[in-house]
Protein backbone atom coordinates (compact mmCIF):
# COMPACT_ATOMS: atom_id res chain seq x y z
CA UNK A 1 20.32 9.70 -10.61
CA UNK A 2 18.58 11.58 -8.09
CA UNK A 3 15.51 13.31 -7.19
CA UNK A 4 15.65 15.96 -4.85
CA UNK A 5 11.63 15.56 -4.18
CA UNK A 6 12.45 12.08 -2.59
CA UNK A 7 13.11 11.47 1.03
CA UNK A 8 13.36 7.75 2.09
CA UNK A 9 13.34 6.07 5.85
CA UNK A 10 15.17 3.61 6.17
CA UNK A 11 16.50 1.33 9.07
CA UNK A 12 17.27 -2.40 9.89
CA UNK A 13 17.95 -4.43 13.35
CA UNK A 14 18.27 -7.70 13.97
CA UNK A 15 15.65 -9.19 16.67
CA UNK A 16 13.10 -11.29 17.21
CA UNK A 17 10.05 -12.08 15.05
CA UNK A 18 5.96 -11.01 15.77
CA UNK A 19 3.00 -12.80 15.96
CA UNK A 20 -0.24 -11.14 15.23
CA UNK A 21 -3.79 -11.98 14.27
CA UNK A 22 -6.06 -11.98 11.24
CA UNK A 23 -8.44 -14.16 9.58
CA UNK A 24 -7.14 -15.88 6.66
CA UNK A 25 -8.97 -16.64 3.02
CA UNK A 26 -7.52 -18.04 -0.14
CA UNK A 27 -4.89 -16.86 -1.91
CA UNK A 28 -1.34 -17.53 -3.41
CA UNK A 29 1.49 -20.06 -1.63
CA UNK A 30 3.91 -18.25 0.70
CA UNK A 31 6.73 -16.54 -1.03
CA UNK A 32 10.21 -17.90 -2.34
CA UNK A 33 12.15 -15.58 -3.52
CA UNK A 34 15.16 -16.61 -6.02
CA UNK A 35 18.74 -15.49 -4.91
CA UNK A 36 18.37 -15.68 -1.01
CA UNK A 37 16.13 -15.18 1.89
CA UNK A 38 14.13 -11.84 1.48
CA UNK A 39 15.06 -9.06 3.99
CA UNK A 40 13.92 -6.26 2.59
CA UNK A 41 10.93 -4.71 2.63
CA UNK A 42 9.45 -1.19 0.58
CA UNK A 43 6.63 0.61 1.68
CA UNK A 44 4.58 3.07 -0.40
CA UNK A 45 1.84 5.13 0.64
CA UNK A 46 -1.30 6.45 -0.77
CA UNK A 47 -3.17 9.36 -2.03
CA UNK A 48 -4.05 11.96 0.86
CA UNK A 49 -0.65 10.65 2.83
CA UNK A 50 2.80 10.67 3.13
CA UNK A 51 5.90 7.43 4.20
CA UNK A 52 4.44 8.56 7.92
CA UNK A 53 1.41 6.30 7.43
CA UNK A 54 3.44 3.15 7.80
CA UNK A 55 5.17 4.82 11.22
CA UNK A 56 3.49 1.68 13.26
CA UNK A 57 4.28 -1.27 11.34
CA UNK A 58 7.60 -0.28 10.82
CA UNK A 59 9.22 -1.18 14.58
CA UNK A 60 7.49 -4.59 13.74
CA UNK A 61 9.22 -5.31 10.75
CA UNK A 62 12.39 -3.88 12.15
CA UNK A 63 11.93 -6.14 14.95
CA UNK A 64 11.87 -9.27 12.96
CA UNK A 65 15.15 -8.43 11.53
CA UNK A 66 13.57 -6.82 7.82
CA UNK A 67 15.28 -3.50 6.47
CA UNK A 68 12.47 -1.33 5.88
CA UNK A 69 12.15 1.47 3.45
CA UNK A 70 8.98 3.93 3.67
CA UNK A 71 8.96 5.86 0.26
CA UNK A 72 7.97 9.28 -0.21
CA UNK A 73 6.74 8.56 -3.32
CA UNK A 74 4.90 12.13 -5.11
CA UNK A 75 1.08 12.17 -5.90
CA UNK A 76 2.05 14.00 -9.33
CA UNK A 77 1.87 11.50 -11.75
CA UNK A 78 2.34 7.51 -12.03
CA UNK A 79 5.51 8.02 -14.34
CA UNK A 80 7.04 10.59 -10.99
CA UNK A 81 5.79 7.90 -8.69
CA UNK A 82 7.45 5.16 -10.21
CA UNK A 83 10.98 6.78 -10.56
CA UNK A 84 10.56 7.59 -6.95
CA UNK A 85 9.75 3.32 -6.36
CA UNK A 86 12.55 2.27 -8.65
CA UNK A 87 14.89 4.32 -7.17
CA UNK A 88 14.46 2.82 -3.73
CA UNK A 89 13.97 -0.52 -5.07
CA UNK A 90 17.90 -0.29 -6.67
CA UNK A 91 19.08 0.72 -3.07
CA UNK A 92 17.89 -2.93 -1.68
CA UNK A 93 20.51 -5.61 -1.55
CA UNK A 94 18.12 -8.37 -2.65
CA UNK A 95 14.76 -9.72 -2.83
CA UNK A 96 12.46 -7.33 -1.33
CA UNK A 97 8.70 -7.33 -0.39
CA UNK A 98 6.98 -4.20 -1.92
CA UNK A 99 3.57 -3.03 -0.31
CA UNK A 100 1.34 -0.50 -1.20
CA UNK A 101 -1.48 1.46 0.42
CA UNK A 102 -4.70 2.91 -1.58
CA UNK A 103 -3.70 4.36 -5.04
CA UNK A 104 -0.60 3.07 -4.15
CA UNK A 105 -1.42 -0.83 -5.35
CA UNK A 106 -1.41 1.21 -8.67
CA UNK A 107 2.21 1.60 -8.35
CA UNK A 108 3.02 -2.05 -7.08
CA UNK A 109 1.37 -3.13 -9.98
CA UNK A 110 3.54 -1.58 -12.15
CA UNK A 111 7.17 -1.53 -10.76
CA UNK A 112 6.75 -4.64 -8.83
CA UNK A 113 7.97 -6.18 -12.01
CA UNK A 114 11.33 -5.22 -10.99
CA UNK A 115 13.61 -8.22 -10.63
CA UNK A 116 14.29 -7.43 -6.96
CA UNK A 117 10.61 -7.52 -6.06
CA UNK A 118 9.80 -11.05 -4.30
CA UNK A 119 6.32 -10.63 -3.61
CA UNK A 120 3.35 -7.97 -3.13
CA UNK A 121 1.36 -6.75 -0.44
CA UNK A 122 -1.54 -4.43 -1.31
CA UNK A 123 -3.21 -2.91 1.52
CA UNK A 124 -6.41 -1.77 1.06
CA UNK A 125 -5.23 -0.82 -2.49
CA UNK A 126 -5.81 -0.62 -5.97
CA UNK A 127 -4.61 -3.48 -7.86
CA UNK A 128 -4.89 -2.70 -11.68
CA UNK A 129 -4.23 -5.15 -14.77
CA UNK A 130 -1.75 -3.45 -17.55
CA UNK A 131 -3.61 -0.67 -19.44
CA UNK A 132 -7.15 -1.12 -17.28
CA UNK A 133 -9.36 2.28 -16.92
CA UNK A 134 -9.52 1.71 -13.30
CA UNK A 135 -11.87 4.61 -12.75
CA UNK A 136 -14.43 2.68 -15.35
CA UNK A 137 -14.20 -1.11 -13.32
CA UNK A 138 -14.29 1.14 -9.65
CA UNK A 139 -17.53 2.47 -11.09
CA UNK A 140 -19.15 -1.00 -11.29
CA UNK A 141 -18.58 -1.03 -7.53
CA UNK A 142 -20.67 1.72 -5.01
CA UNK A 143 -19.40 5.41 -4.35
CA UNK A 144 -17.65 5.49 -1.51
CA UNK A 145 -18.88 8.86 1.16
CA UNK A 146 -15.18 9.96 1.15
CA UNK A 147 -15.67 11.18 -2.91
CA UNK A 148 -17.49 13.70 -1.55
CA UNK A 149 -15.01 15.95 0.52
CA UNK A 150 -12.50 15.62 -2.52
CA UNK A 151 -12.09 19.00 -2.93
CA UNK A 152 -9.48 20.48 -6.34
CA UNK A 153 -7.77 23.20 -6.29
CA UNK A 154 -6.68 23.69 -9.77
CA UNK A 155 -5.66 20.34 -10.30
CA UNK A 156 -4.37 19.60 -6.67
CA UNK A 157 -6.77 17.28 -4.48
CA UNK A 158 -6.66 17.30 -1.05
CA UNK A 159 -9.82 16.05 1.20
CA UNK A 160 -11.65 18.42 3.72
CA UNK A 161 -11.20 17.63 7.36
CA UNK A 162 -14.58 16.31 7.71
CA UNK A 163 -14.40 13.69 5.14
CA UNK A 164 -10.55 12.54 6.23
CA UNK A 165 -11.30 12.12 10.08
CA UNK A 166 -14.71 10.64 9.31
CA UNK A 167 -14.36 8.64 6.40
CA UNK A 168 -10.75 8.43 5.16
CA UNK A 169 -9.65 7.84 8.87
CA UNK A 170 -12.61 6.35 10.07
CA UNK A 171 -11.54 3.53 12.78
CA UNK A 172 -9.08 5.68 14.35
CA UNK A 173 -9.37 8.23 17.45
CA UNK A 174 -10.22 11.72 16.57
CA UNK A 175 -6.38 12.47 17.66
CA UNK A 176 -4.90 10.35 15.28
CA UNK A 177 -6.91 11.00 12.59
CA UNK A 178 -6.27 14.86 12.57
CA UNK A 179 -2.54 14.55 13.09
CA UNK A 180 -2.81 12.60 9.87
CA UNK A 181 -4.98 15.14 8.37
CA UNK A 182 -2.41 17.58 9.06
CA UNK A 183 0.33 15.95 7.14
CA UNK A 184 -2.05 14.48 4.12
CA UNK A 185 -0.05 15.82 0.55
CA UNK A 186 -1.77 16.90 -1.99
CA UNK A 187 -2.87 14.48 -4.65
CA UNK A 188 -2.90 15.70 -8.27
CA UNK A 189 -6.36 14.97 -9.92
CA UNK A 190 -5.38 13.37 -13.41
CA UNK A 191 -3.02 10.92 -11.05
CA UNK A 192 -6.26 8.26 -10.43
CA UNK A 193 -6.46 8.11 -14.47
CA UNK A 194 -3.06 7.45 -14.99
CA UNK A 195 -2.75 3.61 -16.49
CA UNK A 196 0.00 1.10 -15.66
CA UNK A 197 1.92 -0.77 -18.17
CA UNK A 198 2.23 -3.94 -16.32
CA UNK A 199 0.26 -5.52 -13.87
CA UNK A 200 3.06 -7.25 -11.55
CA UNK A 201 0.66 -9.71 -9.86
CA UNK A 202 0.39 -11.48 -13.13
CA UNK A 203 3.71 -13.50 -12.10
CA UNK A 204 4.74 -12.70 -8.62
CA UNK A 205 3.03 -13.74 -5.00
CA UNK A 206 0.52 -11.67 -4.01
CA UNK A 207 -1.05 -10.95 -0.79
CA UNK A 208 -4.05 -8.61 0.06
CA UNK A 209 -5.56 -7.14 3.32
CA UNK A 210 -9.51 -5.73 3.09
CA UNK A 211 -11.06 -3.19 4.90
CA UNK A 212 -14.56 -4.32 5.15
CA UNK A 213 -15.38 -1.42 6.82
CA UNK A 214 -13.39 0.88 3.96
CA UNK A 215 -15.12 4.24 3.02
CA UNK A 216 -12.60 5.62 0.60
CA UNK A 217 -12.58 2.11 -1.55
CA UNK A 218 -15.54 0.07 -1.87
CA UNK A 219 -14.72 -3.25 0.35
CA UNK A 220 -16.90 -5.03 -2.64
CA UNK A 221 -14.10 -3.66 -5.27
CA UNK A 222 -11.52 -4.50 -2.76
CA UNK A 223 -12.33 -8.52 -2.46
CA UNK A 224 -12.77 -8.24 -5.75
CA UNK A 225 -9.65 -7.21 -6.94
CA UNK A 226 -7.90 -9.57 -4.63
CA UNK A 227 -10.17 -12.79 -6.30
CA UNK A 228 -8.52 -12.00 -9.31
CA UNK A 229 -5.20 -11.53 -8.20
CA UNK A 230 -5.87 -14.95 -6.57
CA UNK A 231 -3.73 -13.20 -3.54
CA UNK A 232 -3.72 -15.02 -0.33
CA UNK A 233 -5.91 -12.54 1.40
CA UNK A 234 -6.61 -11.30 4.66
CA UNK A 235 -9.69 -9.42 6.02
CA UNK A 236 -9.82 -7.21 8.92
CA UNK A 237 -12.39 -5.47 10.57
CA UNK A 238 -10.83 -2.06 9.81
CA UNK A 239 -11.46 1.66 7.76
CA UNK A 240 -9.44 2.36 4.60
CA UNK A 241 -6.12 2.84 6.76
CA UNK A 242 -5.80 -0.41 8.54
CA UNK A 243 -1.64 -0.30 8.73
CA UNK A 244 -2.50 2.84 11.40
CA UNK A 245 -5.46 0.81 13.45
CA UNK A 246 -4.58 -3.13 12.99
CA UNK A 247 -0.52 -2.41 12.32
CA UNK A 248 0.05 -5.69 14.06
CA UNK A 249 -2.06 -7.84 11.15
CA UNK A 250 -0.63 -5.93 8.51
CA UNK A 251 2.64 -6.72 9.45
CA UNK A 252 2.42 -10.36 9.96
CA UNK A 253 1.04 -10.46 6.25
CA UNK A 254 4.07 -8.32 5.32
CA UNK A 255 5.92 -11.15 7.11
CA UNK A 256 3.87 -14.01 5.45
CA UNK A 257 5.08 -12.34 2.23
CA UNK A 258 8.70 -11.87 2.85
CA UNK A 259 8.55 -16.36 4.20
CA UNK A 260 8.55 -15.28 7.94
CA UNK A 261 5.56 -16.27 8.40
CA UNK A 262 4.28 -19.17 10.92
């Protein structure tokens, strides 16, 4: 099968591992993974972004000898997203890590099921149970300012440059945050409704890094969501795109996950 809207990085190297720093909470035992060490490790980014976002941790996880994919996944729909997750998933040749960024944790949630799938990261993310109206539990939790520049253009979503260097990228230098500006992808409006059918985390090791200093997803909502996952958790002093400003923690919790951990 293939899908002519998906482009994939990929690499691998053999070298030496990484040591970074974070400070730890509870969470879930380090990960085993059935049918070998895990060396693999997918990447899938949020709303507002493209596989680019993950351009820093990468080198990291190359360096400690992981193959890394960075998905292109869509912002169309869950169901386009998915295919786009599976379809790198079958390309691994055993257990793999999968992470996800923002709306992204939606997407773990749902094809981390897949037997290949080892453990889950969720950066920052959205991490909802099978069938949950997410948009009803993230309005228990405050409006974040980003909501504000979302700005539709008939039934496209992209954020106004204000609200993504301020408050999506907030943390970051004013360069960085309007290169990423320049490459954000539209996000389809009905995609934040869309409902998963599984909730992965129910039965596989889960790991999650807040952003207490998040403006696109309440930090509240965030620790909450990892509580319940009972995910060994992580919390950094960081804005809502913490694998761009702290790339070093994030990928020694991507390491944790994948039993490289120290």
């Amino acid at each position: 099968m293939k899908f002519p809207w998906l482009s994939i990085v990929t690499a691998a190297c053999l070298a030496t591992g990484v040591a970074a720093g974070a400070s730890a909470q509870s969470g879930a035992p380090a990960s085993a993974a059935a049918g070998g060490a895990i060396r693999n490790v997918v990447l899938v980014h949020g709303a507002w972004a493209d596989g680019s976002s993950w351009s820093k941790v990468i080198p990291i996880l190359q360096a400690a000898g992981l193959h890394v994919t960075s998905v292109q996944n869509p912002l169309t729909s869950l169901a386009d997203a998915a295919a786009a997750a599976r379809w790198a998933l079958a390309q691994q040749d055993g257990p793999t890590v999968l992470v996800g960024h923002s709306w992204s944790g939606t997407l773990v949630s749902e094809v981390g099921t897949d037997p290949k799938v080892a453990a889950l990261v969720y950066v920052a993310a959205r991490a909802p149970d099978a069938g949950e109206d997410f948009v009803a539990l993230s309005g228990k939790f405050p409006t974040m300012p980003v909501r504000a520049g979302v700005q539709n253009h008939e039934g496209l979503t992209t954020l106004a440059e204000d609200a993504f260097v301020n408050y999506f990228a907030n943390g970051l230098s004013r360069q960085e945050a309007e290169a990423l500006y320049a490459v954000q992808q539209p996000t389809a409006a009905s995609l934040f409704a869309n409902r998963t059918t599984a909730a992965a985390w129910r039965s596989k090791p889960t790991y999650y890094a807040v952003s207490a200093d998040d403006m696109t997803i309440s930090p509240d909502l965030e620790r909450f969501l990892a509580k319940r996952m009972n995910a060994r958790t992580i919390e950094l002093d960081a804005g809502h795109l913490s694998m761009v400003s702290h790339p070093q923690e994030i990928a020694k919790l991507i390491l944790e996950a994948a039993g490289r951990g120290g």
